[in-house]
Protein backbone atom coordinates (compact mmCIF):
# COMPACT_ATOMS: atom_id res chain seq x y z
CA UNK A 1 68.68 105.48 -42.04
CA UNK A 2 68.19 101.72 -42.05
CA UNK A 3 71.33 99.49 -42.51
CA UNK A 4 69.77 97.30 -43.90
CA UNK A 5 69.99 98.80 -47.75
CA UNK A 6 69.77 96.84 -50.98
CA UNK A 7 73.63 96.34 -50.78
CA UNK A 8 72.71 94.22 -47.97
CA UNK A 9 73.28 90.48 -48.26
CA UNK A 10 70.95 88.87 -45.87
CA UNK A 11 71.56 84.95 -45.48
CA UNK A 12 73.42 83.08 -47.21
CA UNK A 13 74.71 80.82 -44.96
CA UNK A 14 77.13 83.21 -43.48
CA UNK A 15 79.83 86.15 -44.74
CA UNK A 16 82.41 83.91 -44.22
CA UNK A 17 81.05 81.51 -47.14
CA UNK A 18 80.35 84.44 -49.36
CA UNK A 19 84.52 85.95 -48.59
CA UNK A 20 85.86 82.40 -49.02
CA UNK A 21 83.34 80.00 -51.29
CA UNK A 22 80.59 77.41 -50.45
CA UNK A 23 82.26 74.05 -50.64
CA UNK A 24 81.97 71.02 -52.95
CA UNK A 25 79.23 68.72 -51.20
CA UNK A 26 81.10 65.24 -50.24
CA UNK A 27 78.89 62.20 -51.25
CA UNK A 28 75.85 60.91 -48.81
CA UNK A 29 75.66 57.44 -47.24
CA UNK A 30 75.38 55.16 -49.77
CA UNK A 31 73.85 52.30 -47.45
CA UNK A 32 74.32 50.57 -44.02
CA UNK A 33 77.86 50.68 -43.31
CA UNK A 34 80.33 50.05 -39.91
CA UNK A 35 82.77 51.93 -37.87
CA UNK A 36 85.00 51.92 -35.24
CA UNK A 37 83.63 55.50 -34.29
CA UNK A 38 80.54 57.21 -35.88
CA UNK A 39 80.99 60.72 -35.26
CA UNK A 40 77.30 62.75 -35.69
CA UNK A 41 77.64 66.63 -37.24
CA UNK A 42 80.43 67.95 -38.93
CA UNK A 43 81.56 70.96 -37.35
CA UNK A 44 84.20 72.08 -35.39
CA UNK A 45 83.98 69.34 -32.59
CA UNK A 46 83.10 66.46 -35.24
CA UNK A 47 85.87 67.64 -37.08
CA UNK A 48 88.49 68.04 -34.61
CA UNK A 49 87.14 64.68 -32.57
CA UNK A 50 87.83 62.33 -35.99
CA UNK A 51 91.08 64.68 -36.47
CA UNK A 52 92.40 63.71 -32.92
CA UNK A 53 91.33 59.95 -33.03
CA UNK A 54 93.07 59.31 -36.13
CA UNK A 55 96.15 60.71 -35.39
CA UNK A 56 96.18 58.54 -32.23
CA UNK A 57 94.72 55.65 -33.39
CA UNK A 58 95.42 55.34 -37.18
CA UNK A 59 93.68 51.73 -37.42
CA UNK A 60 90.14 53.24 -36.41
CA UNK A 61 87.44 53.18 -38.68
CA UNK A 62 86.07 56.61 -38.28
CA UNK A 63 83.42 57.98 -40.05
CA UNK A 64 81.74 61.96 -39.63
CA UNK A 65 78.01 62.00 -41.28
CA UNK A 66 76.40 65.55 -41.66
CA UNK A 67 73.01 66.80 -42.48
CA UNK A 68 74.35 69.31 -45.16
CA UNK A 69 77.87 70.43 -45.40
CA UNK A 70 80.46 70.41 -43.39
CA UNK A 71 80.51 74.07 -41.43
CA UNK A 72 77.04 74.42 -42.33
CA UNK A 73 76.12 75.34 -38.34
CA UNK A 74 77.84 77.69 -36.04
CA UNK A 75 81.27 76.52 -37.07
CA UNK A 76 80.64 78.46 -40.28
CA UNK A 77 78.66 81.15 -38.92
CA UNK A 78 80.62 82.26 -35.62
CA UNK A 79 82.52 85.35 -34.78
CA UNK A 80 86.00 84.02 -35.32
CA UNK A 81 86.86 84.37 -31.93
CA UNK A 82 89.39 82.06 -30.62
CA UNK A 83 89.52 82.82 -27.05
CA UNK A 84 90.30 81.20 -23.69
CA UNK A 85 86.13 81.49 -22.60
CA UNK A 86 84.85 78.29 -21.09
CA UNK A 87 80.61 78.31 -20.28
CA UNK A 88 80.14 77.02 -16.95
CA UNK A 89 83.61 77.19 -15.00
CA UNK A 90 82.46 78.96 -12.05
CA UNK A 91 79.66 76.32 -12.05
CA UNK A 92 82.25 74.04 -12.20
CA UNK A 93 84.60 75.69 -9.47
CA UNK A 94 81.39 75.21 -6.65
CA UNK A 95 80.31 71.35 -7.59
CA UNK A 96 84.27 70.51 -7.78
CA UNK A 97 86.69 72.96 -6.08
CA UNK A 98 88.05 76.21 -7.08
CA UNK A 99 91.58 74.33 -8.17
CA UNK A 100 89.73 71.71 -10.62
CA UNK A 101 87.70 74.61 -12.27
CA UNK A 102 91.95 76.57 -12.44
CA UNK A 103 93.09 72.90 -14.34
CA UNK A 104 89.89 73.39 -16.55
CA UNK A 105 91.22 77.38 -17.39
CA UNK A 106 94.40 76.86 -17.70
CA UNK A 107 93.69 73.59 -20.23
CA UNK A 108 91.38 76.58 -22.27
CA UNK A 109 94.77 79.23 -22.06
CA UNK A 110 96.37 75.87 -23.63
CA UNK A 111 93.73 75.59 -26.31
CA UNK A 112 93.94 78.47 -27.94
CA UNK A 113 97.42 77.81 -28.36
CA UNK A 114 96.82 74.39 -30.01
CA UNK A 115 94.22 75.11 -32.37
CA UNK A 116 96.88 78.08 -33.73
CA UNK A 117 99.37 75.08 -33.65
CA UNK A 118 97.42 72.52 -35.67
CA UNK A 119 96.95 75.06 -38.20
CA UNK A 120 100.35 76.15 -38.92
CA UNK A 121 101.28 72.37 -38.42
CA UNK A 122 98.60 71.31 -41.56
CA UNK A 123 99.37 74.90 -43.65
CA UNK A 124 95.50 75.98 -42.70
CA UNK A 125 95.77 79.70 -43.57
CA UNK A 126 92.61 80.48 -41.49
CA UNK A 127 93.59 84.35 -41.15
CA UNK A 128 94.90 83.88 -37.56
CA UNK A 129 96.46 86.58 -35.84
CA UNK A 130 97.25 86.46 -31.73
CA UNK A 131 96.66 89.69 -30.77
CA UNK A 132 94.42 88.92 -27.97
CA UNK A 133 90.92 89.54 -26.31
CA UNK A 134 89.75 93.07 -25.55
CA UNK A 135 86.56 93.81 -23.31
CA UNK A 136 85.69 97.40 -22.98
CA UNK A 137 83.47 99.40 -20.55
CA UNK A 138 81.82 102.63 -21.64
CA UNK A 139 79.59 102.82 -18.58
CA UNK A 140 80.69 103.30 -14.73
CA UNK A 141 78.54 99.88 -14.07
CA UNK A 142 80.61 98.19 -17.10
CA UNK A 143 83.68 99.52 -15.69
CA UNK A 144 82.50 98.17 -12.04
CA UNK A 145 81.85 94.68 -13.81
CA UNK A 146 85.32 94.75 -15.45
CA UNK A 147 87.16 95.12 -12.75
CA UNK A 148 85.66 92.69 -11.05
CA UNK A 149 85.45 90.12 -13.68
CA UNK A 150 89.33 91.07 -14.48
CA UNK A 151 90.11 90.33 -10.54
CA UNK A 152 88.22 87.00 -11.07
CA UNK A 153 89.69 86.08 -13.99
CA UNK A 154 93.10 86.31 -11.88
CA UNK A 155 92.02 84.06 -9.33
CA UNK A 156 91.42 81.42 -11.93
CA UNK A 157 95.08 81.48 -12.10
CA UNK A 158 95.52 83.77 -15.46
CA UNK A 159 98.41 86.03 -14.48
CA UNK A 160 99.38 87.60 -17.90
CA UNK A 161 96.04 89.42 -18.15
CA UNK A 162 96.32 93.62 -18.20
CA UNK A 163 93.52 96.42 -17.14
CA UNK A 164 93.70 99.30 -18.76
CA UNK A 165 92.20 102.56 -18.04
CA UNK A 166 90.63 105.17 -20.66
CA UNK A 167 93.85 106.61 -22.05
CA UNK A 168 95.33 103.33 -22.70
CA UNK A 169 92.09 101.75 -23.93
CA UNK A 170 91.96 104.55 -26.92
CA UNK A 171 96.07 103.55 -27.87
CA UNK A 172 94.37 99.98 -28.61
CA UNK A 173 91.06 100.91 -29.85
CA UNK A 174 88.98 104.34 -29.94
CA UNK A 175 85.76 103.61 -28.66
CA UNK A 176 83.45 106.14 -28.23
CA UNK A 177 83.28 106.94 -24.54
CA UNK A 178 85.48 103.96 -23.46
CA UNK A 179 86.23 104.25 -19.49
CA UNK A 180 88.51 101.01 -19.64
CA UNK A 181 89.44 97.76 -20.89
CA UNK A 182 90.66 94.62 -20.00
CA UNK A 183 92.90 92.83 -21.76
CA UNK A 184 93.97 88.42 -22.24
CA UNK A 185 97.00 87.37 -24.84
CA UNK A 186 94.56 84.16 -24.68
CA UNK A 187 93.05 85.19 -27.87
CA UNK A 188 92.97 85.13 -31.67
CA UNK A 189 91.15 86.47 -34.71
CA UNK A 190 90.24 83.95 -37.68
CA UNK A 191 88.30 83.24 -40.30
CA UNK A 192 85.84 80.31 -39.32
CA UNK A 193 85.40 78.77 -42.80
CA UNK A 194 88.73 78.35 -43.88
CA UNK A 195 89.54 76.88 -40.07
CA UNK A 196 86.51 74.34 -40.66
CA UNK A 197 87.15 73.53 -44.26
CA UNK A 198 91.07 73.10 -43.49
CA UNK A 199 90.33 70.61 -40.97
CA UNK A 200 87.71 68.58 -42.95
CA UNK A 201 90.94 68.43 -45.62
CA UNK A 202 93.11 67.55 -42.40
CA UNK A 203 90.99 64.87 -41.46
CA UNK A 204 90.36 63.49 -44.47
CA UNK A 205 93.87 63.03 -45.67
CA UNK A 206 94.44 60.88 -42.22
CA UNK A 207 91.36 58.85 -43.39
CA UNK A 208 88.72 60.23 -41.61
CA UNK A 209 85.25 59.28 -44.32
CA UNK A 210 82.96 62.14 -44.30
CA UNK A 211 79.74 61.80 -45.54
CA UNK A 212 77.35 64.82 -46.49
CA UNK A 213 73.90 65.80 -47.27
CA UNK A 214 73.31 63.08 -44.79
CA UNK A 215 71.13 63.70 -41.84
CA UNK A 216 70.64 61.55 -38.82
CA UNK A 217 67.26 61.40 -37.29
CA UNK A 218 68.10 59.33 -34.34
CA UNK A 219 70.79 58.18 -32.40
CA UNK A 220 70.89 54.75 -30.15
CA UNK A 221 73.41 52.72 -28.94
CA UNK A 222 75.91 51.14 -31.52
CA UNK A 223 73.40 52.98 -34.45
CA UNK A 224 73.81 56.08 -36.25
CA UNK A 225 70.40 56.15 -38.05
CA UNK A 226 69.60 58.26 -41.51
CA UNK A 227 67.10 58.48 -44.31
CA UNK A 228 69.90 56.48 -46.66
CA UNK A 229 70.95 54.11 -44.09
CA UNK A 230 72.72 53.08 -40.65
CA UNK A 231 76.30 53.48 -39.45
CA UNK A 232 76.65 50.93 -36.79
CA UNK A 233 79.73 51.33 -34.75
CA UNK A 234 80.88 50.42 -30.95
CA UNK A 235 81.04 54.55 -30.18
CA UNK A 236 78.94 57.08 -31.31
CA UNK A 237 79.63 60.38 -30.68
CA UNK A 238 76.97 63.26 -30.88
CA UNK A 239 78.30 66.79 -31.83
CA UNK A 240 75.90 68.35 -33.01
CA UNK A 241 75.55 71.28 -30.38
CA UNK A 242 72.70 73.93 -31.89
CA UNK A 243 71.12 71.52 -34.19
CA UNK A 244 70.67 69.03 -31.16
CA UNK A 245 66.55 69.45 -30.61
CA UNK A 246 65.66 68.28 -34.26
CA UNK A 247 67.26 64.64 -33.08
CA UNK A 248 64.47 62.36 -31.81
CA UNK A 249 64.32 62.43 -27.91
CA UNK A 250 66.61 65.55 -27.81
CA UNK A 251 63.95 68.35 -28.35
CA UNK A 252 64.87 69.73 -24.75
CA UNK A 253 68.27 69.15 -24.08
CA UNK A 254 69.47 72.05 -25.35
CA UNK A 255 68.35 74.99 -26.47
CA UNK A 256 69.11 76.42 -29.82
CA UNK A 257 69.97 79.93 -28.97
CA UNK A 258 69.86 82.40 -32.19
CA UNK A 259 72.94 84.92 -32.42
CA UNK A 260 73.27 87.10 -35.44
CA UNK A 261 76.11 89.19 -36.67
CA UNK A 262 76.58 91.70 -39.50
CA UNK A 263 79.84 92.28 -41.44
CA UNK A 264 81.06 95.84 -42.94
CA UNK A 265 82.22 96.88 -46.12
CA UNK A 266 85.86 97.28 -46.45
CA UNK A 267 86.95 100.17 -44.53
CA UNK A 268 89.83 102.87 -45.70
CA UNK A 269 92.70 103.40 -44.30
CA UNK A 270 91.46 106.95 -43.33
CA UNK A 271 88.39 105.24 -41.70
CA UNK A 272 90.82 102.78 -39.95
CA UNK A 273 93.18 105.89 -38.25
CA UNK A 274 90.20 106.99 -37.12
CA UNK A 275 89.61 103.78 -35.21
CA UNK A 276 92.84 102.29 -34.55
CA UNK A 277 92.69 98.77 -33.66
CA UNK A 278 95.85 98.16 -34.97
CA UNK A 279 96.29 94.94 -32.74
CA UNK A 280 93.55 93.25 -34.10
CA UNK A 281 92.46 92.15 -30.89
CA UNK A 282 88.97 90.54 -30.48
CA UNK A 283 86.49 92.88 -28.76
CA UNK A 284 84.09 92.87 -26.78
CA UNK A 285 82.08 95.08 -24.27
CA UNK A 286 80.65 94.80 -20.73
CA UNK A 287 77.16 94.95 -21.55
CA UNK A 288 75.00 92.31 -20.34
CA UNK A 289 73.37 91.95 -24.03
CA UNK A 290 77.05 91.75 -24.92
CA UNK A 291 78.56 92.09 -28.90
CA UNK A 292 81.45 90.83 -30.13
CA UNK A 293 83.62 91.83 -33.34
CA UNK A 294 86.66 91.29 -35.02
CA UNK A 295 88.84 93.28 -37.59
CA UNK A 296 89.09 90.82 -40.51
CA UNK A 297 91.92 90.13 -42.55
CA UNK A 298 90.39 92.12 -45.44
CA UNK A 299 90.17 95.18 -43.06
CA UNK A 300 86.15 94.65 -42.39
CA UNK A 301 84.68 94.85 -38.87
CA UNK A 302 82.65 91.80 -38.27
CA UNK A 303 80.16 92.25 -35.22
CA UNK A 304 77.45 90.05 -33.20
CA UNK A 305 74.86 90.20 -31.06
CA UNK A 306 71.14 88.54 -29.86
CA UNK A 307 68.67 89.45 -32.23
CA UNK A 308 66.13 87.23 -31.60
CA UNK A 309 67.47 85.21 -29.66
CA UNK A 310 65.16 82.00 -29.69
CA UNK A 311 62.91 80.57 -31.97
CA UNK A 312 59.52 78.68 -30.73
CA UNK A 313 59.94 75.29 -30.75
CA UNK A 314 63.77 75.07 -30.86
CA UNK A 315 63.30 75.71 -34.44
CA UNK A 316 66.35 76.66 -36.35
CA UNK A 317 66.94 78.73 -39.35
CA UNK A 318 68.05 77.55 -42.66
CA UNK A 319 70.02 79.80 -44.81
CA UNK A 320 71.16 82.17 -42.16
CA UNK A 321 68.67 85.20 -42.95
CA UNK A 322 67.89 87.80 -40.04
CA UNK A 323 65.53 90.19 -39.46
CA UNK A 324 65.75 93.81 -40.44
CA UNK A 325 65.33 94.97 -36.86
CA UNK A 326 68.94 92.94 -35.65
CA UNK A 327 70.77 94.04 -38.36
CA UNK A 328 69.80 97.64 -37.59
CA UNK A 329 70.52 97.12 -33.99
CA UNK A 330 73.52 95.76 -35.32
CA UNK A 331 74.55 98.81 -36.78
CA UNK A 332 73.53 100.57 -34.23
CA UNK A 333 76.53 99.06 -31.72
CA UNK A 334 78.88 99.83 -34.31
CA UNK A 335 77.74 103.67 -34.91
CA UNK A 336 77.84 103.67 -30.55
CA UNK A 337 81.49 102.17 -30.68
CA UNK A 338 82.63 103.74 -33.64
CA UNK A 339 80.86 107.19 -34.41
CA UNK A 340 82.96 107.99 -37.30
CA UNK A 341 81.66 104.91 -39.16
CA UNK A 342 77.78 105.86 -39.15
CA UNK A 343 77.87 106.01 -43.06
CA UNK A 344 79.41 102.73 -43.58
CA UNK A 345 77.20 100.18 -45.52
CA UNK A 346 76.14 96.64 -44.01
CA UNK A 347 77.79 94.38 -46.88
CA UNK A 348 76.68 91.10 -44.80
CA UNK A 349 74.81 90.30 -42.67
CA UNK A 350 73.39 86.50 -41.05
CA UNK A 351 72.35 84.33 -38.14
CA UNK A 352 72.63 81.14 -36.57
CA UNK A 353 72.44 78.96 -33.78
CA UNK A 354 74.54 78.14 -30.20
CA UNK A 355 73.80 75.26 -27.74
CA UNK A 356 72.77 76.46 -24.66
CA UNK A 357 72.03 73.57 -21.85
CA UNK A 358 69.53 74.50 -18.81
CA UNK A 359 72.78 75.42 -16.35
CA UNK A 360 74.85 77.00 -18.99
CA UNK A 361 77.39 74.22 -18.81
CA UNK A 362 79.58 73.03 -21.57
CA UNK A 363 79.97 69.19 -21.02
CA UNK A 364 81.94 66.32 -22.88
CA UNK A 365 80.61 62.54 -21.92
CA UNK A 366 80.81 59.47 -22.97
CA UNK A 367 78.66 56.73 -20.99
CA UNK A 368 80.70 53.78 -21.09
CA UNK A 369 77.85 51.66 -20.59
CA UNK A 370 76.25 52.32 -24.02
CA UNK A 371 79.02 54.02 -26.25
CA UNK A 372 77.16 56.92 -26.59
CA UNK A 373 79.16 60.07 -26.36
CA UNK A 374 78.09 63.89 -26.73
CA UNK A 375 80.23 67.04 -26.05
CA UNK A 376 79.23 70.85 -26.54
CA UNK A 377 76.49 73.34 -24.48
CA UNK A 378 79.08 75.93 -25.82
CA UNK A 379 76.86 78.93 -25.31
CA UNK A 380 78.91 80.99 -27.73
CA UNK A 381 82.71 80.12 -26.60
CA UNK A 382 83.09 76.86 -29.11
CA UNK A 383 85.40 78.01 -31.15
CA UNK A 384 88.31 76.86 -29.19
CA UNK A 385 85.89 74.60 -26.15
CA UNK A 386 85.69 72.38 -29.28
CA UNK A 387 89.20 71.61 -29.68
CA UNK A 388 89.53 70.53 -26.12
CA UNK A 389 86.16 68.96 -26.47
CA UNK A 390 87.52 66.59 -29.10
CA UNK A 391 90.61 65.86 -27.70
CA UNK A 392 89.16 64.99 -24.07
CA UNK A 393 86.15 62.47 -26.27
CA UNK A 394 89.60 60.74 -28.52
CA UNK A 395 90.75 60.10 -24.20
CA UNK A 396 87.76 59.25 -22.96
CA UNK A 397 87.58 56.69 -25.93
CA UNK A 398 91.36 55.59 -25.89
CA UNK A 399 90.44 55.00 -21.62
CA UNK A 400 87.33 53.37 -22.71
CA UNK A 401 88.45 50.89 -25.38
CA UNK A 402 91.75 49.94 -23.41
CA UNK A 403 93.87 51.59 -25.89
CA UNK A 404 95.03 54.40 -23.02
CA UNK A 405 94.75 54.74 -18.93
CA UNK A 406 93.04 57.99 -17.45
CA UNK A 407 94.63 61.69 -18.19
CA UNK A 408 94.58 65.17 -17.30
CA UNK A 409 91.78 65.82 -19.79
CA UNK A 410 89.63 63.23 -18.51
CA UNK A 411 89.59 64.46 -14.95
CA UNK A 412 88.43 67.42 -15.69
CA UNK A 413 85.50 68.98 -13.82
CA UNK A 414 83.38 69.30 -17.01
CA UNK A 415 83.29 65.45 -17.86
CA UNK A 416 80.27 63.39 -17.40
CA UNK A 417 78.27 66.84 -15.98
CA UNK A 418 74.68 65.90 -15.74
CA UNK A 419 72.20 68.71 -16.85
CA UNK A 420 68.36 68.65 -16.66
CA UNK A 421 66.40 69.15 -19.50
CA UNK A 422 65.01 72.60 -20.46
CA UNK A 423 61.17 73.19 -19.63
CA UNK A 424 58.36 72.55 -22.48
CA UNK A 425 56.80 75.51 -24.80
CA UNK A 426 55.51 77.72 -23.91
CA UNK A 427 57.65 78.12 -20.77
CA UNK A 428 60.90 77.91 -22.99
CA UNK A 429 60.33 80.27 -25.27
CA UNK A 430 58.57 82.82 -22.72
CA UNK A 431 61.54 82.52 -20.81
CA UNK A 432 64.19 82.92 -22.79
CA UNK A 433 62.43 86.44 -24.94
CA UNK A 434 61.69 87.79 -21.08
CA UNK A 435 64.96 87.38 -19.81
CA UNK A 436 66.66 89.29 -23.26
CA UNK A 437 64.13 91.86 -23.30
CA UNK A 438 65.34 92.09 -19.65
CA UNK A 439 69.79 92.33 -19.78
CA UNK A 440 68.13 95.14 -23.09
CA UNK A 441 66.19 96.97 -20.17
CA UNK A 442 69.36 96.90 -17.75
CA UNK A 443 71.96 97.71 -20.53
CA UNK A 444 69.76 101.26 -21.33
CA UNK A 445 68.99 102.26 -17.67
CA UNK A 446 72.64 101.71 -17.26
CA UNK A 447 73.85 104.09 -19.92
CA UNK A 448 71.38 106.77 -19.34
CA UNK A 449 71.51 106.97 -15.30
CA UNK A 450 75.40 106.30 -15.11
CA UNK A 451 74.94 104.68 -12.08
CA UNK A 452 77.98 102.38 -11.17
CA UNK A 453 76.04 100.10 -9.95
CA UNK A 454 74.88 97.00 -12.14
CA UNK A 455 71.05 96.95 -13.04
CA UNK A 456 68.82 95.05 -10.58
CA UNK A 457 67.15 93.47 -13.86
CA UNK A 458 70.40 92.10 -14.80
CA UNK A 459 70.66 90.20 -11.70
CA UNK A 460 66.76 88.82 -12.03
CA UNK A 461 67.37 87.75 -15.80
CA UNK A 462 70.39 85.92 -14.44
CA UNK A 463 68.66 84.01 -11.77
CA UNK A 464 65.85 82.95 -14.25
CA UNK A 465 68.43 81.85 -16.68
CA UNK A 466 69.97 79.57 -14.55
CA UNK A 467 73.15 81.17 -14.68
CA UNK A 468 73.50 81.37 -10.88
């Protein structure tokens, strides 16, 4: 049967915004105006960057403008997953050293920590529980990559992370076939709209102006530029990670990668002892077209994947919708994880866009010769990258403006990286279906040869990606 039913909603921003309410717009520009700091896009690193400034620097002048609403992108849309995951360390570990890429890790272990701190700390009830990142294998290649990737995530210094075999894989969570796990306490589940709207409150209340429905079609030097007016302001910042190509001169920096996810209806406790999952841990698989779900607070299972992944023309989506095809395929991981649940409708489901620069890199800069800052290239770990993100830009600034000298989050590897451009259509968009339709290819041959060794067509997708 298709999952896809009637009961379906398709769109709608995201399931998150359905569970918890769209928000109140806040009031455009209402003409030229001046900051201190004009912060571009008002998601999670927008958010968190004004958050951070202000509470260092109450005198700033800082002001977030945002083309809809606050959340509207992937901050609203994500998978809740608040994890350690940092695109581009062992990128990072070759250009700088192995121990600058370990300060980088450990200041992610530190994030995740942080983020849960800032919440409790301003009474955001985001739905966050610790219990922790889970990555299965159901494959003897999976299991050969998770052992190695647990091994390397040791040598990056994480020492409280556990492998499990099968046995003590199914006392965490019964999935079908599962040959072993690995497991981080470097995790957390939560809801992404109540984390994004709490901190928009947050901010606000230190004096943070937000302005809405306000989109900015270009950025230079000192100018924040929209249909309803300019922000002009010694620093601006761009955060505007997926949504980056529709800026003028920005159409290749990086690419707006689509990822999709569906959300269940509310499962039983019968269904649930069937499952397990009791820890609430974050999962995720081995797979090189990987998923990733979480067991919300309302005792859903919200899961993700690549549907299609990129739109020609870094063209984004509006209201979230997906095609019929991912949310089947959707399904379709859940029914192969969870057999028990093949009867279980598709209450939600939606899509949106990730940054993803030509190396895979997530970067934070700010050019001290113009003012101009950006941060993000994310690739699908933002969640938490943000908050250090925003914390290393209020340094960088503080350094910048005299206010502060240099710090540990300013020397890390991932400042001021340099990135070249993606290619022009129709390369970029040949590329990008080729090398998905490729980690689909590997991830079958893999679970009907049961080989141990990881597809050849992985290892070419990953070379044309840029990821090595």
């Amino acid at each position: 049967m298709s999952s896809a039913g009637s009961g379906t909603v398709n769109g709608g921003i995201s399931f998150w915004y359905a569970d918890d309410g769209l928000p109140e717009a806040r009031d455009p520009l209402p003409g030229d105006a001046t900051a201190d700091v004009v912060i571009v896009g008002g998601g999670y690193t927008g958010l968190w960057t004004a958050y951070y400034l202000k509470k260092a620097a109450p005198f700033l002048r800082v002001t977030v403008l945002e083309q809809k609403f606050c959340g509207y992108g992937a901050s609203g849309r994500n998978g809740g997953w608040l994890y350690n995951g940092i695109a581009g360390r062992d990128r990072y570990a070759k250009l700088h050293g192995h121990e600058a890429a370990v300060r980088l890790q450990k200041a992610m272990n530190e994030t995740v920590d942080e983020v849960v701190r800032v919440a409790a700390e301003e009474g955001i009830e985001a739905d966050v529980h610790q219990g922790g990142v889970l990555e299965v294998a159901y494959t003897p290649a999976q299991l050969a990559r998770l052992k190695a990737f647990h091994e390397h995530e040791l040598s990056y210094g994480e020492k409280d992370r556990e492998l499990y075999g099968a046995r003590e894989t199914v006392e965490r969570v019964r999935v079908a076939d599962a040959v072993g796990s690995a497991w981080t306490p470097h995790g957390a589940r939560l809801h992404p709209v109540k984390l994004i709207k709490g901190l928009a409150a947050a901010a606000e209340a230190l004096g943070v102006t937000i302005h809405e429905k306000t989109p900015v079609t270009e950025i230079r030097p000192k100018h924040a530029v929209t249909p309803y007016g300019t922000v002009r302001a010694p620093y601006v910042l761009r955060c505007t990670e997926g949504f980056t190509a529709s800026l003028k001169g920005q159409k290749r920096t990086w690419l707006p990668m689509n990822s999709s996810m569906i959300a269940t209806e509310r499962l039983t406790p019968e269904q649930w002892a069937t499952i397990g999952w009791e820890g609430r841990e974050t999962l995720g698989d081995m797979a090189h077209a990987y998923m990733y779900a979480q067991r919300t607070a309302d005792d859903r299972i919200a899961l993700g994947g690549r549907g299609v992944p990129y739109r020609f023309g870094s063209r984004t989506d509006n209201d979230g919708r997906t095609q019929h095809a991912t949310i089947d395929a959707l399904h379709e991981i859940l029914v192969r994880f969870f057999p028990s649940l093949a009867g279980v409708r598709v209450a939600h489901a939606w899509s949106g866009v990730l940054g993803v620069p030509r190396d895979w890199c997530a970067t934070v800069t700010l050019d001290r010769s113009t003012g101009l800052g950006w941060a993000g290239g994310y690739v699908g770990s933002g969640v938490a990258t943000t908050n250090l993100a925003a914390r290393t830009l209020r340094d960088l600034i503080q350094q910048d403006s005299g206010q502060a000298g240099p710090t540990d989050l300013t020397a890390l590897p991932w400042v001021d990286h340099k990135v070249r451009k993606w290619e022009p259509e129709p390369f970029r968009w040949l590329g990008v279906q080729g090398m998905y339709a490729t980690y689909r290819e590997a991830d079958r041959r893999e679970l009907t040869t049961h080989s141990a060794q990881s597809s050849r067509l992985a290892r070419m997708a990953d070379r044309v990606a840029g990821r090595h």
